[in-house]
N, C-alpha and C. Protein backbone atom coordinates (compact mmCIF):
# COMPACT_ATOMS: atom_id res chain seq x y z
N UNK A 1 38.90 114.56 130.42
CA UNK A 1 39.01 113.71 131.59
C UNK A 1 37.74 113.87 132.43
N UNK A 2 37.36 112.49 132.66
CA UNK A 2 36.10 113.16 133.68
C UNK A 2 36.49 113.20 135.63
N UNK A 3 35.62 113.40 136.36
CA UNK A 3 36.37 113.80 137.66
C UNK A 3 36.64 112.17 137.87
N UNK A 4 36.78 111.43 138.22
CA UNK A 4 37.34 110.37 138.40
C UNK A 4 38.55 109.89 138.32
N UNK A 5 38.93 110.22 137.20
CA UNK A 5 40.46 109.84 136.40
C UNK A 5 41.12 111.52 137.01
N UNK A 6 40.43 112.34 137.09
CA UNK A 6 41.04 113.97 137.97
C UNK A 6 41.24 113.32 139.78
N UNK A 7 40.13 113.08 139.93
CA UNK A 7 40.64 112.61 141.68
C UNK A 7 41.72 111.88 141.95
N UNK A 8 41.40 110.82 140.95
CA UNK A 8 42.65 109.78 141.02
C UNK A 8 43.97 110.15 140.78
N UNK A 9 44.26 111.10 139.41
CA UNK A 9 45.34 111.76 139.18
C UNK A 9 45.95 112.98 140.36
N UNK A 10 45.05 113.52 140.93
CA UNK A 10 45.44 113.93 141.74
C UNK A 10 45.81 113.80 143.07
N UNK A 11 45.44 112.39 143.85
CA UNK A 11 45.91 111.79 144.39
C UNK A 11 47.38 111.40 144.53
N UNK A 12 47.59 110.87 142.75
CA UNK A 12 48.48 110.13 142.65
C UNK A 12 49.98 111.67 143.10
N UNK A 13 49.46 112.77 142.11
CA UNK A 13 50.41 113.34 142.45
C UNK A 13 50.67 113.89 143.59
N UNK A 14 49.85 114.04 144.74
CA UNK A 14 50.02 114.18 146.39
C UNK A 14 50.62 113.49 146.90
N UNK A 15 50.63 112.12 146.53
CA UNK A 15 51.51 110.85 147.21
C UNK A 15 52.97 110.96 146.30
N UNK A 16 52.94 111.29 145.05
CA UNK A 16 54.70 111.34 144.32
C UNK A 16 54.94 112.67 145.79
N UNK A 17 54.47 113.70 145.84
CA UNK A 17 55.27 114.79 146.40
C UNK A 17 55.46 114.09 147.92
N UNK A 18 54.50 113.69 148.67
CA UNK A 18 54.45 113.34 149.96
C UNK A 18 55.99 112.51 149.88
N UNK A 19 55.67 111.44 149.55
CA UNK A 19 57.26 110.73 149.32
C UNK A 19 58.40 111.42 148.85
N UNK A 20 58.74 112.16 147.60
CA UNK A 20 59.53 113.14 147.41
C UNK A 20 60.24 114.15 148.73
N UNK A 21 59.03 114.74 150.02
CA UNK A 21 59.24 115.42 150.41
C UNK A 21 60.12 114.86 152.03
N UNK A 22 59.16 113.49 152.20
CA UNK A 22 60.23 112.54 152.92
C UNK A 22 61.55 111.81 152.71
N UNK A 23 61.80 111.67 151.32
CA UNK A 23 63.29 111.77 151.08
C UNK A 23 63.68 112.60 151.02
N UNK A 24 63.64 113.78 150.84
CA UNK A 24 64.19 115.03 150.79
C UNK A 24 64.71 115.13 152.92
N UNK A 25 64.12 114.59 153.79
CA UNK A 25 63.91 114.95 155.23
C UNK A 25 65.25 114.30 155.31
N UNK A 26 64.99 112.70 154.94
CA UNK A 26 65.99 111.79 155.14
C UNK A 26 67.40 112.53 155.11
N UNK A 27 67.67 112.55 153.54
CA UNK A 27 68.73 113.26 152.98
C UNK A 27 69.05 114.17 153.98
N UNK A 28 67.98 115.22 154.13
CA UNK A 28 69.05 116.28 155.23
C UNK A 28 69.60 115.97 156.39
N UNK A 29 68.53 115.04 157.05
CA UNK A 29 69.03 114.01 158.39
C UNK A 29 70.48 113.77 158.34
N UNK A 30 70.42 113.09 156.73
CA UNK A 30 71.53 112.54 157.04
C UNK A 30 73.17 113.14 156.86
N UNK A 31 72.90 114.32 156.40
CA UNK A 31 74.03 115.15 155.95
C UNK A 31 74.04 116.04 157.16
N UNK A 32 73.15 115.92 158.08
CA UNK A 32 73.13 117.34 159.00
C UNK A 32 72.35 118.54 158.82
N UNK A 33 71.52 118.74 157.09
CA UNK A 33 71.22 119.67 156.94
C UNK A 33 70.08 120.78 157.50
N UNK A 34 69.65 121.50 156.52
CA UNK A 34 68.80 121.97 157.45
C UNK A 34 67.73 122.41 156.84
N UNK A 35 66.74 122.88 156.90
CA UNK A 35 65.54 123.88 156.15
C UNK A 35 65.45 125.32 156.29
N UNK A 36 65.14 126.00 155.25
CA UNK A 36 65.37 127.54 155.53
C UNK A 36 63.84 128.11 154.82
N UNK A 37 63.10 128.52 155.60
CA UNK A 37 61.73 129.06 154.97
C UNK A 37 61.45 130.21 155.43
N UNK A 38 60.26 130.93 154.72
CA UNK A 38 60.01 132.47 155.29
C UNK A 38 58.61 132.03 155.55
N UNK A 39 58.19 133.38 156.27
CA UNK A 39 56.94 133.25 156.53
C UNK A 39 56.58 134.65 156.80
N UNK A 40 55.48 135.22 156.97
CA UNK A 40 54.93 136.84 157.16
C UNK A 40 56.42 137.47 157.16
N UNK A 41 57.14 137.08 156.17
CA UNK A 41 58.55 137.98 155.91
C UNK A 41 59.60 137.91 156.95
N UNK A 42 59.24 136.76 157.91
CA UNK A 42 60.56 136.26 158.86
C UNK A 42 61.34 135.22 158.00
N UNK A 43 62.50 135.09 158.23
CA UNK A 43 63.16 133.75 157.44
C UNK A 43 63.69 132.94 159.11
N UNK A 44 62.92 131.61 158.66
CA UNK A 44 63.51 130.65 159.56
C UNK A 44 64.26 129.42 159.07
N UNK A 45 65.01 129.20 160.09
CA UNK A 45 66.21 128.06 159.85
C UNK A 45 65.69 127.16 160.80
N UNK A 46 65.52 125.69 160.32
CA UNK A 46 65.44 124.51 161.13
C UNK A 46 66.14 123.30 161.04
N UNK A 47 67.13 123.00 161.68
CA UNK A 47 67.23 121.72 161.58
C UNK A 47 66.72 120.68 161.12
N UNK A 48 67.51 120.03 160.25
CA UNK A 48 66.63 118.72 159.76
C UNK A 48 66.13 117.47 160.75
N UNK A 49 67.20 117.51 161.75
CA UNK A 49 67.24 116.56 162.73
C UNK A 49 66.32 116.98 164.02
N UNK A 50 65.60 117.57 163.99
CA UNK A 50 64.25 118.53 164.90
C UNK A 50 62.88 118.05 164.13
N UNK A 51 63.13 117.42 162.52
CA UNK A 51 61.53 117.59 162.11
C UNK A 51 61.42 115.94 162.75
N UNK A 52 60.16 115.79 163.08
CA UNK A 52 60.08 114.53 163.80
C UNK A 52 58.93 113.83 162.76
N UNK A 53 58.34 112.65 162.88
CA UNK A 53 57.05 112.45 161.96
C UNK A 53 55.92 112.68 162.86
């Protein structure tokens, strides 16, 4: 592959996840759910209905 058809491909798959990751928001919106992540070894809980765009 030369970088061209690499930029492009990689693009493409930034935009599948970007979208992926906004239905994923929706979905929790809409069930109430929530997000649970760690970070420097804290675990946080957020509301889905708090992430804003």
């Amino acid at each position: 592959m030369n970088n061209d058809k690499i930029i492009e491909l990689r693009g493409k798959i930034l935009k599948g996840i970007e979208l992926a990751f906004e239905k994923l928001v929706k979905t929790k919106q809409k069930n109430d759910g929530e997000f649970v992540y760690s970070k420097d070894g804290k675990i946080f809980i957020v509301k889905a209905s708090e992430l804003d765009k």
